[in-house]
PDB file of N, CA and C in Angstrom:
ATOM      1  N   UNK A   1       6.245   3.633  -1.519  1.00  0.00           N
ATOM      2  CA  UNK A   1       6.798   4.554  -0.539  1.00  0.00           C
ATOM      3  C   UNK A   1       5.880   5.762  -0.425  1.00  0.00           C
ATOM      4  N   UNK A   2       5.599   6.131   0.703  1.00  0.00           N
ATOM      5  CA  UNK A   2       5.070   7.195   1.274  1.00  0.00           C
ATOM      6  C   UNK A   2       5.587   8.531   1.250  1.00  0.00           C
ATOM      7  N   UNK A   3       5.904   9.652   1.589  1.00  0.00           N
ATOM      8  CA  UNK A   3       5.805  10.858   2.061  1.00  0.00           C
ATOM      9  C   UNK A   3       4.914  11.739   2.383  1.00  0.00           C
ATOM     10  N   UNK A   4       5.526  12.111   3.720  1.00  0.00           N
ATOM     11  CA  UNK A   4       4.775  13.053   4.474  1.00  0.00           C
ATOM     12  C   UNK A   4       5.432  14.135   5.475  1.00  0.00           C
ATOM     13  N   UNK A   5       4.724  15.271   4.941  1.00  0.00           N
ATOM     14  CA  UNK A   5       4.459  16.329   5.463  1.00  0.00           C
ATOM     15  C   UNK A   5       4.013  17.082   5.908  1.00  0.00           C
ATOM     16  N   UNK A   6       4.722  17.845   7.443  1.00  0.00           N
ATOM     17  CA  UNK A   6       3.333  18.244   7.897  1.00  0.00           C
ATOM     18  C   UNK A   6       3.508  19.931   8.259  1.00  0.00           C
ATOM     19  N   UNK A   7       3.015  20.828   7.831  1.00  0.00           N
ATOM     20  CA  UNK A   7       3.091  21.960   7.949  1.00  0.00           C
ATOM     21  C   UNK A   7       2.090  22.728   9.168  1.00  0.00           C
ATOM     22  N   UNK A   8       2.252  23.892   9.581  1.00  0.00           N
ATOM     23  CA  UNK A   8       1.372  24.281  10.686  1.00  0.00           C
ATOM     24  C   UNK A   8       1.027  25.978  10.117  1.00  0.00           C
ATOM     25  N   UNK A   9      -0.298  26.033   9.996  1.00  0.00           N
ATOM     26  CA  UNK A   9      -0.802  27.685  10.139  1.00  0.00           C
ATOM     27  C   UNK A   9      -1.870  27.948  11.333  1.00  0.00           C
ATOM     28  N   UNK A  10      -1.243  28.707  12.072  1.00  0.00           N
ATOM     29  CA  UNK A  10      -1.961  29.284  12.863  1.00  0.00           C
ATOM     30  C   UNK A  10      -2.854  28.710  13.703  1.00  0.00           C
ATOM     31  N   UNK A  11      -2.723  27.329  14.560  1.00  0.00           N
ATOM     32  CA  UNK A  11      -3.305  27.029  14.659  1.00  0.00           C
ATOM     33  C   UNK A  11      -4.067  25.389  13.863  1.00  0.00           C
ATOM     34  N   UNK A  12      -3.753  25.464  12.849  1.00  0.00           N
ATOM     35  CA  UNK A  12      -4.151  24.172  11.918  1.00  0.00           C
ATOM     36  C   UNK A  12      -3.186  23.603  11.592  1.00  0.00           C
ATOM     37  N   UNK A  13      -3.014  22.460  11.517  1.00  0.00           N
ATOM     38  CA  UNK A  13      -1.915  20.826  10.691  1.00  0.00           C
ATOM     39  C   UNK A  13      -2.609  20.913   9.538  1.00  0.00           C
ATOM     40  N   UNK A  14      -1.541  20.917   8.689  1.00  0.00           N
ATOM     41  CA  UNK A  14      -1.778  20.165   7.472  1.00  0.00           C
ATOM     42  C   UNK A  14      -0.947  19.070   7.585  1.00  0.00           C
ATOM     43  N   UNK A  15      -1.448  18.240   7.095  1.00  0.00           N
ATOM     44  CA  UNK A  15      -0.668  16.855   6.933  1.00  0.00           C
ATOM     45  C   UNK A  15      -0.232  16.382   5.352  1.00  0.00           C
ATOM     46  N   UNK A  16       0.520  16.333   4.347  1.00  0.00           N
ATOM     47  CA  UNK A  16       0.293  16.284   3.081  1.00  0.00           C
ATOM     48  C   UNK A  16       1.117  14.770   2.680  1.00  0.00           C
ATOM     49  N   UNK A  17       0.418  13.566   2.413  1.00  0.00           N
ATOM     50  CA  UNK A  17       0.644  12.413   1.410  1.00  0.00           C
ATOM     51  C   UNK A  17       0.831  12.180   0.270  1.00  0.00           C
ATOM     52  N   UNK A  18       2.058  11.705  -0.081  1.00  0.00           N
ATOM     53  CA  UNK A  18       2.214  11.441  -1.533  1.00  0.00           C
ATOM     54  C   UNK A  18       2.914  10.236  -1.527  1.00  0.00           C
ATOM     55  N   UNK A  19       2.115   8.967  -2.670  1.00  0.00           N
ATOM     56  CA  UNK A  19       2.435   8.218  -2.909  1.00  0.00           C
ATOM     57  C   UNK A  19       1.580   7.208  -2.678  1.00  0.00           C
ATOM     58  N   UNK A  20       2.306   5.621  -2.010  1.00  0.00           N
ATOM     59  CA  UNK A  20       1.393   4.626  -1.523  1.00  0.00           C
ATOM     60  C   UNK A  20       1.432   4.137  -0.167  1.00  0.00           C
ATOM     61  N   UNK A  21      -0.148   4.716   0.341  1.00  0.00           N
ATOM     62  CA  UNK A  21      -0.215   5.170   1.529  1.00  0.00           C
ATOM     63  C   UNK A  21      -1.083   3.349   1.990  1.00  0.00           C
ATOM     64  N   UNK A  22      -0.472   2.137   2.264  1.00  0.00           N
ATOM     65  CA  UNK A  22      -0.466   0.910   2.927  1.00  0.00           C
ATOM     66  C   UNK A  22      -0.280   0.524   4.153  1.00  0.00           C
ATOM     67  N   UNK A  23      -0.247  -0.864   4.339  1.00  0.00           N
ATOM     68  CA  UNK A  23       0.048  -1.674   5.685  1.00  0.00           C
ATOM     69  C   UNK A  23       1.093  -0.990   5.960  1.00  0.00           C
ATOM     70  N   UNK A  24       2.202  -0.964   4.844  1.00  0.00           N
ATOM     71  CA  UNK A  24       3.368  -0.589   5.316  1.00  0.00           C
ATOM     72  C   UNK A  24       3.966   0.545   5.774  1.00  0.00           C
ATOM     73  N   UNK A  25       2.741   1.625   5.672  1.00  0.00           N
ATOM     74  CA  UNK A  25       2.997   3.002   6.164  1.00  0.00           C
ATOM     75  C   UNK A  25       2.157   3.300   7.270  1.00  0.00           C
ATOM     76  N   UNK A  26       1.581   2.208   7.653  1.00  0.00           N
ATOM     77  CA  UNK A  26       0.497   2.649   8.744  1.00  0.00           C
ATOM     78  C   UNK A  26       1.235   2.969  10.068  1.00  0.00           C
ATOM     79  N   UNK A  27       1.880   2.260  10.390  1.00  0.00           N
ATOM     80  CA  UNK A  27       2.730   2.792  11.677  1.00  0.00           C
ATOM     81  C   UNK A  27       2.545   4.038  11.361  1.00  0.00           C
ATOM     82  N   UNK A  28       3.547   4.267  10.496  1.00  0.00           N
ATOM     83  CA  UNK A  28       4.375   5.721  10.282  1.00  0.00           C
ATOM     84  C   UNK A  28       3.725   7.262  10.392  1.00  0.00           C
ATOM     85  N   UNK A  29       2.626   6.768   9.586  1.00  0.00           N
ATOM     86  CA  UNK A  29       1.653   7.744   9.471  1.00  0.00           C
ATOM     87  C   UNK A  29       1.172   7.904  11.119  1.00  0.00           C
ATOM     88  N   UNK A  30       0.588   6.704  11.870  1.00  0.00           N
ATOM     89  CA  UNK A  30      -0.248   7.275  13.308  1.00  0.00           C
ATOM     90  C   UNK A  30       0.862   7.882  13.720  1.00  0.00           C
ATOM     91  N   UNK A  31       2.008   7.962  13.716  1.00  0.00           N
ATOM     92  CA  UNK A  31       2.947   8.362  14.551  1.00  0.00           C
ATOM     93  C   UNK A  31       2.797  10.066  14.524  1.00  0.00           C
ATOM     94  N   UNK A  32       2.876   9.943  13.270  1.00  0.00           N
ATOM     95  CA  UNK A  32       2.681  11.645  12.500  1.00  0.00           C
ATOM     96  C   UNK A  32       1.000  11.991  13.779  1.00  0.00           C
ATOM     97  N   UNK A  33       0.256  11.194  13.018  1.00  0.00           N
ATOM     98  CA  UNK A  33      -1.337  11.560  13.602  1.00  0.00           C
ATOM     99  C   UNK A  33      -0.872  11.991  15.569  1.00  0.00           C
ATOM    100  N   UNK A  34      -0.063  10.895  16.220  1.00  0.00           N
ATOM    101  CA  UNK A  34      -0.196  11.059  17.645  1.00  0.00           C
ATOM    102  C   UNK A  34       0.691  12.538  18.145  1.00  0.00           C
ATOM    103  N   UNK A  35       1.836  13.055  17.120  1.00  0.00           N
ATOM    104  CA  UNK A  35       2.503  14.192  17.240  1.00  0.00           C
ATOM    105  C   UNK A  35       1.149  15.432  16.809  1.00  0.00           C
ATOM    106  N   UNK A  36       0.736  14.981  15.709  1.00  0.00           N
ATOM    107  CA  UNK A  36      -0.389  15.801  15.607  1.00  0.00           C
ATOM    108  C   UNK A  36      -1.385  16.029  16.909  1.00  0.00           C
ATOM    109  N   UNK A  37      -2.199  15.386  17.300  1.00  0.00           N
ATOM    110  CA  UNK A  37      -2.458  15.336  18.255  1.00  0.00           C
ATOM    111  C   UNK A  37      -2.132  15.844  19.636  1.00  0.00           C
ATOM    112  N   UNK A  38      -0.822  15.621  19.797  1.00  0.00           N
ATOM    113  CA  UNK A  38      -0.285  16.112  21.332  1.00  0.00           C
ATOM    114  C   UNK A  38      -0.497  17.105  20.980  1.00  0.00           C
ATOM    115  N   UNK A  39      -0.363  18.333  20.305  1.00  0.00           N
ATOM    116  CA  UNK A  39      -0.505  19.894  20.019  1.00  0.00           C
ATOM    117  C   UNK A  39      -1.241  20.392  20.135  1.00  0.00           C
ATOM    118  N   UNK A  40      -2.905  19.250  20.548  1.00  0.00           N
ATOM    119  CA  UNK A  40      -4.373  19.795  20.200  1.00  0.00           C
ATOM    120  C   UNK A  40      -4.149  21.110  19.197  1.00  0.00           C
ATOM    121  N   UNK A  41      -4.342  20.556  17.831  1.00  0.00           N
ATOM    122  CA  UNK A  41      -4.281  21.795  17.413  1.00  0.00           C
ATOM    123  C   UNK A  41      -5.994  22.378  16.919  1.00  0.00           C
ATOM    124  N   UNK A  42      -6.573  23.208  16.304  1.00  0.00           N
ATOM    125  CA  UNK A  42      -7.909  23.571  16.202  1.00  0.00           C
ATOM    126  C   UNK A  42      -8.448  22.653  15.032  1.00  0.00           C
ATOM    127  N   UNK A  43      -7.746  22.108  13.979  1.00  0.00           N
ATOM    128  CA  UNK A  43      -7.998  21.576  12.935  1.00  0.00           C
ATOM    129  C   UNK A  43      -7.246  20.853  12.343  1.00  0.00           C
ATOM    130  N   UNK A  44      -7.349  20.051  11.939  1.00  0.00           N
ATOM    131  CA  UNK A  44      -6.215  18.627  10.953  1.00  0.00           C
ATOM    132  C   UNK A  44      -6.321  19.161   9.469  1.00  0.00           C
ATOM    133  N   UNK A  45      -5.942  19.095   8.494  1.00  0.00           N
ATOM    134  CA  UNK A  45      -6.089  18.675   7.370  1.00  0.00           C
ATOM    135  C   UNK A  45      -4.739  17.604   6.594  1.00  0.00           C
ATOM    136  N   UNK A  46      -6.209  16.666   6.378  1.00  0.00           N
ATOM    137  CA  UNK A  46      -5.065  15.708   5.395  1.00  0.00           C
ATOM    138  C   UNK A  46      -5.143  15.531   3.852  1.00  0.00           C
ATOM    139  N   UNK A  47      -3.635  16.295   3.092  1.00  0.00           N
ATOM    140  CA  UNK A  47      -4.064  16.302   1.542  1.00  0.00           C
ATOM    141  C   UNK A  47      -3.646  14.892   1.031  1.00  0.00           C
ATOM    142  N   UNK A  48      -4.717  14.219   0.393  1.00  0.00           N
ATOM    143  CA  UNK A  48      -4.126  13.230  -0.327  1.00  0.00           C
ATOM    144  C   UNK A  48      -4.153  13.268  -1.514  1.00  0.00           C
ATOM    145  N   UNK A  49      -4.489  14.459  -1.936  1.00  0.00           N
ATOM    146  CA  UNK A  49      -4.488  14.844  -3.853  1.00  0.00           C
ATOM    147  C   UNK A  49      -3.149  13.857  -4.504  1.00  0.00           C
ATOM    148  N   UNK A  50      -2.002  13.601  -4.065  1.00  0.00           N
ATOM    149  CA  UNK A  50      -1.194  12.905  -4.457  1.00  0.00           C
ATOM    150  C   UNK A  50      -0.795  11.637  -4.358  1.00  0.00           C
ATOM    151  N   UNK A  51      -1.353  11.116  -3.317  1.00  0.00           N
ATOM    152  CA  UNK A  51      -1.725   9.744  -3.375  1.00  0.00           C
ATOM    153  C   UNK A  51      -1.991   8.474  -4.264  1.00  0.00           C
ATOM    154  N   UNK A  52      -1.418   7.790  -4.341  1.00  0.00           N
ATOM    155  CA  UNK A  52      -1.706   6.873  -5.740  1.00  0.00           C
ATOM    156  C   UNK A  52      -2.340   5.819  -5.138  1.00  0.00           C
ATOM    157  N   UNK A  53      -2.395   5.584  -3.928  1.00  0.00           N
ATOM    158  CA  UNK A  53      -2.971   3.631  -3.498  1.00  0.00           C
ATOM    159  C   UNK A  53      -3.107   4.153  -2.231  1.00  0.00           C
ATOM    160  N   UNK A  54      -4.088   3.919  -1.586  1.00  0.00           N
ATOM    161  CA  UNK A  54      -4.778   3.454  -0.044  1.00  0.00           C
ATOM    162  C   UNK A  54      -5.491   2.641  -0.435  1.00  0.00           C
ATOM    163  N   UNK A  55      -4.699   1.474   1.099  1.00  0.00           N
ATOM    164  CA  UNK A  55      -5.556   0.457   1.347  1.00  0.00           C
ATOM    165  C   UNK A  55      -6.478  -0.016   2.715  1.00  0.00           C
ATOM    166  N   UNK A  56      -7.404  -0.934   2.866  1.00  0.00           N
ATOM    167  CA  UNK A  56      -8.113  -0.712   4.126  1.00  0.00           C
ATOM    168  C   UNK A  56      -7.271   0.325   5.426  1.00  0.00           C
ATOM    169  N   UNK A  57      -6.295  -0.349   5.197  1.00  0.00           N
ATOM    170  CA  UNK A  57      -5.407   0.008   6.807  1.00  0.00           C
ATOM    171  C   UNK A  57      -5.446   1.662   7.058  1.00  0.00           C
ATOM    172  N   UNK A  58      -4.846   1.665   5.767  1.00  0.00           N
ATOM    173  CA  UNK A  58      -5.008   3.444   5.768  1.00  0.00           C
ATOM    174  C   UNK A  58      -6.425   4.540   5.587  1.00  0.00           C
ATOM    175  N   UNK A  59      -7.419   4.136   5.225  1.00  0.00           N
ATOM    176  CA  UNK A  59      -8.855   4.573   5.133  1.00  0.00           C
ATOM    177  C   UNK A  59      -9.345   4.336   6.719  1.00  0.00           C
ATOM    178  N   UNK A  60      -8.752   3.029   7.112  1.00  0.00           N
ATOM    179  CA  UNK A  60      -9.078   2.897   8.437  1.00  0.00           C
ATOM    180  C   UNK A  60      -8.508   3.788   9.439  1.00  0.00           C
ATOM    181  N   UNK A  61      -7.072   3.910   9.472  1.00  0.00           N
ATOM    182  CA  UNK A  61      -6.440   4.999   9.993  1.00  0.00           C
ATOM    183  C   UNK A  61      -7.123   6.316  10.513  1.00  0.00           C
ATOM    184  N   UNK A  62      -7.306   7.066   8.836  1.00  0.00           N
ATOM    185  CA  UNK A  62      -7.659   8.391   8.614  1.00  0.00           C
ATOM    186  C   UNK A  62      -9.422   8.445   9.147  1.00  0.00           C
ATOM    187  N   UNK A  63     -10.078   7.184   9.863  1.00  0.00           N
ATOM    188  CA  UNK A  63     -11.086   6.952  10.188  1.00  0.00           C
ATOM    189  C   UNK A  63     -10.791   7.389  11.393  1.00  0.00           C
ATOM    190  N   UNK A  64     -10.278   6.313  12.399  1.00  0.00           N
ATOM    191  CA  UNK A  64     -10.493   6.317  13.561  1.00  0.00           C
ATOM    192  C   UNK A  64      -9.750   7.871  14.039  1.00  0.00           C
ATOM    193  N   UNK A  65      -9.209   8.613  13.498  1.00  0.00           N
ATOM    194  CA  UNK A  65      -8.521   9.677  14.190  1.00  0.00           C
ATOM    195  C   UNK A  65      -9.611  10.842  13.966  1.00  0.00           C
ATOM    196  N   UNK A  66     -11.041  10.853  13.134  1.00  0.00           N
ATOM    197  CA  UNK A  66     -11.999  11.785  13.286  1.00  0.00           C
ATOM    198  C   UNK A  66     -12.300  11.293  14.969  1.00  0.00           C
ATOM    199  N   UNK A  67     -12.683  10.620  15.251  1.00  0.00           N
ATOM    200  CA  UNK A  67     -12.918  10.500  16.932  1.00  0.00           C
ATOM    201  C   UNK A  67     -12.070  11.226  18.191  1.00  0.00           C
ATOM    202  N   UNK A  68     -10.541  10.699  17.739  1.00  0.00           N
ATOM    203  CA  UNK A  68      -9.549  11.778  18.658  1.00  0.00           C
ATOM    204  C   UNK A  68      -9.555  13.023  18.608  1.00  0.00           C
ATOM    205  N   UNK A  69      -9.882  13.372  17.150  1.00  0.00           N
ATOM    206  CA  UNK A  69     -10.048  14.829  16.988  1.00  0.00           C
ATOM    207  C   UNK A  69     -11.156  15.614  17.394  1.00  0.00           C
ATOM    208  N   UNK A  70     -12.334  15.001  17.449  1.00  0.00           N
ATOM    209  CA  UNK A  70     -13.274  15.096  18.045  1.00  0.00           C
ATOM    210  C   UNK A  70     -13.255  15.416  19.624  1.00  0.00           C
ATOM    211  N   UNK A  71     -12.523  14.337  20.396  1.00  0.00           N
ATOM    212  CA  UNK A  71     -12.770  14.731  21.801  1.00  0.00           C
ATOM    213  C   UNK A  71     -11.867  15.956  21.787  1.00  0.00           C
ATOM    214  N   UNK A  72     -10.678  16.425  21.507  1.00  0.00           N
ATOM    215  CA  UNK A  72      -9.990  17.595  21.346  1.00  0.00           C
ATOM    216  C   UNK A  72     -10.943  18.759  20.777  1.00  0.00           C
ATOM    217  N   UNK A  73     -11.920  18.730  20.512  1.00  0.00           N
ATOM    218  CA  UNK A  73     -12.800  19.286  19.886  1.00  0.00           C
ATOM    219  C   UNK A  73     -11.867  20.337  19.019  1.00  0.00           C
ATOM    220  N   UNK A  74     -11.650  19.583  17.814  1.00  0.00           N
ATOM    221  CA  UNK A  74     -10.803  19.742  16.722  1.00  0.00           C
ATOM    222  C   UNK A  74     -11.377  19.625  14.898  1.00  0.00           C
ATOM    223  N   UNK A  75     -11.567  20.410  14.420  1.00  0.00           N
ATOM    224  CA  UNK A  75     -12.313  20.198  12.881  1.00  0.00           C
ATOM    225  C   UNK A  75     -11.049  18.764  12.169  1.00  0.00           C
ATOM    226  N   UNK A  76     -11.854  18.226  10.886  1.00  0.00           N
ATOM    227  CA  UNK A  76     -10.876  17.441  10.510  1.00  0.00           C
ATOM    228  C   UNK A  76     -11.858  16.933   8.733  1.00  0.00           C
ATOM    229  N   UNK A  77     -10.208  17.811   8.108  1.00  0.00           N
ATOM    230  CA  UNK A  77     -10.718  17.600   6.567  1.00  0.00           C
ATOM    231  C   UNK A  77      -9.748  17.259   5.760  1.00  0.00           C
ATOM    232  N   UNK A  78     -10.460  16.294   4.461  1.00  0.00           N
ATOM    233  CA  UNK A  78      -9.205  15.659   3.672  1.00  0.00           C
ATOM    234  C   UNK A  78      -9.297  16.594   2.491  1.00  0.00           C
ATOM    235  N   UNK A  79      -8.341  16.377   2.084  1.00  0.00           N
ATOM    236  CA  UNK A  79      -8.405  17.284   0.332  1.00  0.00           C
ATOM    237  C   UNK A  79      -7.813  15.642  -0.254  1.00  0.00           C
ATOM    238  N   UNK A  80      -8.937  15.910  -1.793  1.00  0.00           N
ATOM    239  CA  UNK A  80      -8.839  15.002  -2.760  1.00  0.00           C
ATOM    240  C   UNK A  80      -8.176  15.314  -3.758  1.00  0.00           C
ATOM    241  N   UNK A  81      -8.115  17.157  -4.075  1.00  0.00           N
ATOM    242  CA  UNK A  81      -8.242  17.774  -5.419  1.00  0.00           C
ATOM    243  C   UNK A  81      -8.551  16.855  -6.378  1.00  0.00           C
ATOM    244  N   UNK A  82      -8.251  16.533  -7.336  1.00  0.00           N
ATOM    245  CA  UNK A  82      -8.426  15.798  -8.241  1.00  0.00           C
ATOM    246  C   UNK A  82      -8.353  14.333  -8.868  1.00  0.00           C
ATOM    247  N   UNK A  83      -7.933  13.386  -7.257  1.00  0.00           N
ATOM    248  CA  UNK A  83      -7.714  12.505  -7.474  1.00  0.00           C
ATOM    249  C   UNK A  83      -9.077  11.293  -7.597  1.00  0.00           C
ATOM    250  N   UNK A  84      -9.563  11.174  -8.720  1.00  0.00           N
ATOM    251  CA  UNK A  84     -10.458  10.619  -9.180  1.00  0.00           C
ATOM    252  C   UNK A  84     -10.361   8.932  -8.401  1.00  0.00           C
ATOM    253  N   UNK A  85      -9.553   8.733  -8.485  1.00  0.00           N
ATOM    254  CA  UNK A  85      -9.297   7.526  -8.056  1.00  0.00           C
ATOM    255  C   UNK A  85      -9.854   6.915  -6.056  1.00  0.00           C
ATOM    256  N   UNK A  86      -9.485   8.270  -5.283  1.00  0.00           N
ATOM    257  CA  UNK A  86      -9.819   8.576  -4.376  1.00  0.00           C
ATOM    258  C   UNK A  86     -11.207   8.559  -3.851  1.00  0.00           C
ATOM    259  N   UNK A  87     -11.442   9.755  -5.034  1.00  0.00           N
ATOM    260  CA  UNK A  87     -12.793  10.345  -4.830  1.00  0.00           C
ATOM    261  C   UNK A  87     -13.996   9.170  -5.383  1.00  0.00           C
ATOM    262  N   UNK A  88     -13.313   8.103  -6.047  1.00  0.00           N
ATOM    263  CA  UNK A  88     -14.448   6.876  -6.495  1.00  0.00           C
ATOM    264  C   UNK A  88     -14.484   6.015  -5.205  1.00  0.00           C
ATOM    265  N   UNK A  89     -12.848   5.793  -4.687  1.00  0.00           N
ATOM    266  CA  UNK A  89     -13.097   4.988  -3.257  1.00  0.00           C
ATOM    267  C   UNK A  89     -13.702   5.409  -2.327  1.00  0.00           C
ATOM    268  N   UNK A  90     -13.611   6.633  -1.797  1.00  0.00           N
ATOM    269  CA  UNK A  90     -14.202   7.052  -0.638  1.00  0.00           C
ATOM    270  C   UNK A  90     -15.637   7.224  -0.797  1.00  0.00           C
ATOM    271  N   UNK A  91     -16.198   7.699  -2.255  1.00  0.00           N
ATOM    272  CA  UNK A  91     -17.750   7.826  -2.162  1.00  0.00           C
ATOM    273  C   UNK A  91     -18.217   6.425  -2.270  1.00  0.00           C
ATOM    274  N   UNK A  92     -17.603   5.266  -3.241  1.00  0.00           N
ATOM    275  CA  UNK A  92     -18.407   4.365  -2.841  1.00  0.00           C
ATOM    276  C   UNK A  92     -18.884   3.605  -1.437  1.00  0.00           C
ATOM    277  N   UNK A  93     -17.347   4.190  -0.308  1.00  0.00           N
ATOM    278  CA  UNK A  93     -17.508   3.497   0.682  1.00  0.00           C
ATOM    279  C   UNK A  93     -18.477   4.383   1.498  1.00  0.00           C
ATOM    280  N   UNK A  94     -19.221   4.982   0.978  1.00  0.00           N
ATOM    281  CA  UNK A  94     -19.619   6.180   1.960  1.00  0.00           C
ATOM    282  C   UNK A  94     -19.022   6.629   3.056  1.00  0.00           C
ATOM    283  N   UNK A  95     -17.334   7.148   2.833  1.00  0.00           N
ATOM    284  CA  UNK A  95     -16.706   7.746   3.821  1.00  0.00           C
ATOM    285  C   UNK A  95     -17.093   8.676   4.443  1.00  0.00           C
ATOM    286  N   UNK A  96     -17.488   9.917   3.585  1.00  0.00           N
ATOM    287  CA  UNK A  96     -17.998  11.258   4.288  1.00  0.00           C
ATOM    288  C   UNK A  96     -19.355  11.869   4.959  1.00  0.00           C
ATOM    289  N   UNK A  97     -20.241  10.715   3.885  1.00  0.00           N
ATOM    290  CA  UNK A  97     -21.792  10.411   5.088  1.00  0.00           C
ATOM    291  C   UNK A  97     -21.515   9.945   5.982  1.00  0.00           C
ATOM    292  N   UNK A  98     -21.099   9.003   6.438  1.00  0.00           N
ATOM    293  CA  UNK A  98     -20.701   8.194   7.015  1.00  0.00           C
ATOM    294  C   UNK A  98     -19.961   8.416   8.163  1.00  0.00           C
ATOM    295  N   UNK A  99     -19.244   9.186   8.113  1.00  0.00           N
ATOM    296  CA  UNK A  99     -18.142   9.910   9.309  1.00  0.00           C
ATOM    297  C   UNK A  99     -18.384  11.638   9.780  1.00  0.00           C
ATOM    298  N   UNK A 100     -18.578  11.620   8.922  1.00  0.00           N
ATOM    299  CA  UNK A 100     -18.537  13.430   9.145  1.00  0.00           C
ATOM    300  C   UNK A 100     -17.460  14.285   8.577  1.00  0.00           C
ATOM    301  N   UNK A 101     -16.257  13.604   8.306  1.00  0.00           N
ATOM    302  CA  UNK A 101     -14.954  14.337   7.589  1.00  0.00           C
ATOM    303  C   UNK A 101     -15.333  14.903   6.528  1.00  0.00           C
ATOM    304  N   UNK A 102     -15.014  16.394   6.863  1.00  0.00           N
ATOM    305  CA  UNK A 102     -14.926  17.085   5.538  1.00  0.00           C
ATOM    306  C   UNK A 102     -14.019  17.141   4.520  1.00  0.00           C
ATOM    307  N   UNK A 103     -14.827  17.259   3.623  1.00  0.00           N
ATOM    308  CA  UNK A 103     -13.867  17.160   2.148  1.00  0.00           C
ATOM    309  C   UNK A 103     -13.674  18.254   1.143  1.00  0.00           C
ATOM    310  N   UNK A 104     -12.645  18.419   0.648  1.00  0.00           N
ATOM    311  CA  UNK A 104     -12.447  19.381   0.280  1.00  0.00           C
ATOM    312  C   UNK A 104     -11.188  19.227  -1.425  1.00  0.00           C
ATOM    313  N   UNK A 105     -12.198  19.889  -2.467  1.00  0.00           N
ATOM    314  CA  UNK A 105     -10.866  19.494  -3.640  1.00  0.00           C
ATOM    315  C   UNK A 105      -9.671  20.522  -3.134  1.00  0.00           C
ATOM    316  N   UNK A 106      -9.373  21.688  -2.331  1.00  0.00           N
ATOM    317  CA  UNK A 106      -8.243  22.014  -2.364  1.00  0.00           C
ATOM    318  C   UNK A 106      -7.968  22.557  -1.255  1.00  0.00           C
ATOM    319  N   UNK A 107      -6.406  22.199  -1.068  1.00  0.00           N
ATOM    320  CA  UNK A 107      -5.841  22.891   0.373  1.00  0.00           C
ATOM    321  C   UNK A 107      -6.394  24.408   1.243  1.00  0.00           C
ATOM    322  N   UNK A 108      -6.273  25.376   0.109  1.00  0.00           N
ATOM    323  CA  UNK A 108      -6.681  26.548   0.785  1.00  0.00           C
ATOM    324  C   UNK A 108      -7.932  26.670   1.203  1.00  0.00           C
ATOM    325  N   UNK A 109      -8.695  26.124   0.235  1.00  0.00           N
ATOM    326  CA  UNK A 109     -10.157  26.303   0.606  1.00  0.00           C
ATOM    327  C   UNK A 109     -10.478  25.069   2.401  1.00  0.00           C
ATOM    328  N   UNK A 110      -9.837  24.336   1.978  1.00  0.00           N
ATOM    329  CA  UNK A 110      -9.782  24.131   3.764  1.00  0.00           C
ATOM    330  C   UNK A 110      -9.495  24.705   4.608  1.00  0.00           C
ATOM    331  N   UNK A 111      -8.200  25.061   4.493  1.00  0.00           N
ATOM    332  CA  UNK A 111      -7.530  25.878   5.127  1.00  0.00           C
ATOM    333  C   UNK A 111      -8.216  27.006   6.014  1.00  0.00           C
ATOM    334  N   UNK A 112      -8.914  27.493   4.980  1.00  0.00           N
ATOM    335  CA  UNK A 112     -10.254  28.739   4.911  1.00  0.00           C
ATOM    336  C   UNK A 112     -11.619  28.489   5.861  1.00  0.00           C
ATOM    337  N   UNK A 113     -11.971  27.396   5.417  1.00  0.00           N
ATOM    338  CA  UNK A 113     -13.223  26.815   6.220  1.00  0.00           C
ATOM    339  C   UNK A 113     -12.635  26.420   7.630  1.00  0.00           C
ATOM    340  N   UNK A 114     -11.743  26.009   7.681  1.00  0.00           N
ATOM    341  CA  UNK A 114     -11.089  25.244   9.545  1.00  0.00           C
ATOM    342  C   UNK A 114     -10.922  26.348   9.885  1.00  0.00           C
ATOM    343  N   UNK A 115     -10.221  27.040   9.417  1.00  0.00           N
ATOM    344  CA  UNK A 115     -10.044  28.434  10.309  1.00  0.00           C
ATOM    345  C   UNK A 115     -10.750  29.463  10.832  1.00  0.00           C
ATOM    346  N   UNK A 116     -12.125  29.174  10.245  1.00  0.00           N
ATOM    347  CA  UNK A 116     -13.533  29.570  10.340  1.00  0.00           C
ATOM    348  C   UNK A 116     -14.053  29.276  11.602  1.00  0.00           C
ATOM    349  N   UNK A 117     -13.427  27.890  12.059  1.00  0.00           N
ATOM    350  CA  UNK A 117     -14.697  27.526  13.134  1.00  0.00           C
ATOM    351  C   UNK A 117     -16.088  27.645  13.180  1.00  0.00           C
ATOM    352  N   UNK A 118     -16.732  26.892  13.081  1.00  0.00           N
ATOM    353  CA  UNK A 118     -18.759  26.972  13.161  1.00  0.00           C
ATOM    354  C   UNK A 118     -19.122  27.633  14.524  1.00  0.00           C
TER     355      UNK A 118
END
């Protein structure tokens, strides 16, 4: 089972996951992503520091929505904090070369940088 939450500052989504984020939450989650979305908001962030299991579906997910966010011309960063487990999947897959999503071990310090704008 999943949970999710999604909070708003100023401008930025946070999105926050806990648990096991699967096939079986993939609906659920874009749904969250397409409400996200309608808001164009300036920046996404998705924490998965709590996360115990993503599988393709969901890596794939949190993939294809750097593109939507993109044409919204929208920043878009995950927080790992400390989840080792994460942080072994995503670097081996070369998620963040690879895409451009920024990463970040903790909420605020995203928070901080999106709100920055380049």
């Amino acid at each position: 089972m999943l949970n999710v939450e999604i909070a708003r500052k100023t401008g930025i989504h946070v999105m926050v996951l806990a648990g096991e984020f699967d096939l079986t939450e993939k609906d659920r989650v874009s749904d969250y992503f397409q409400t996200v979305l309608a808001e164009a908001p300036k920046g996404l962030i998705v924490d998965l520091s709590n996360v115990s299991l993503i599988d393709s579906s969901g890596i794939g997910l949190l993939i294809s929505n750097k593109a939507r966010l993109n044409d919204i011309g929208a920043r878009y960063a995950l927080v790992l904090g400390n989840n080792g487990h994460l942080i072994k999947k995503f670097s081996n897959l070369g998620l963040f070369d690879a895409s451009g999503i920024e990463r970040f071990a903790c909420k605020d310090d995203a928070c901080q940088a999106i709100g920055q704008q380049p």
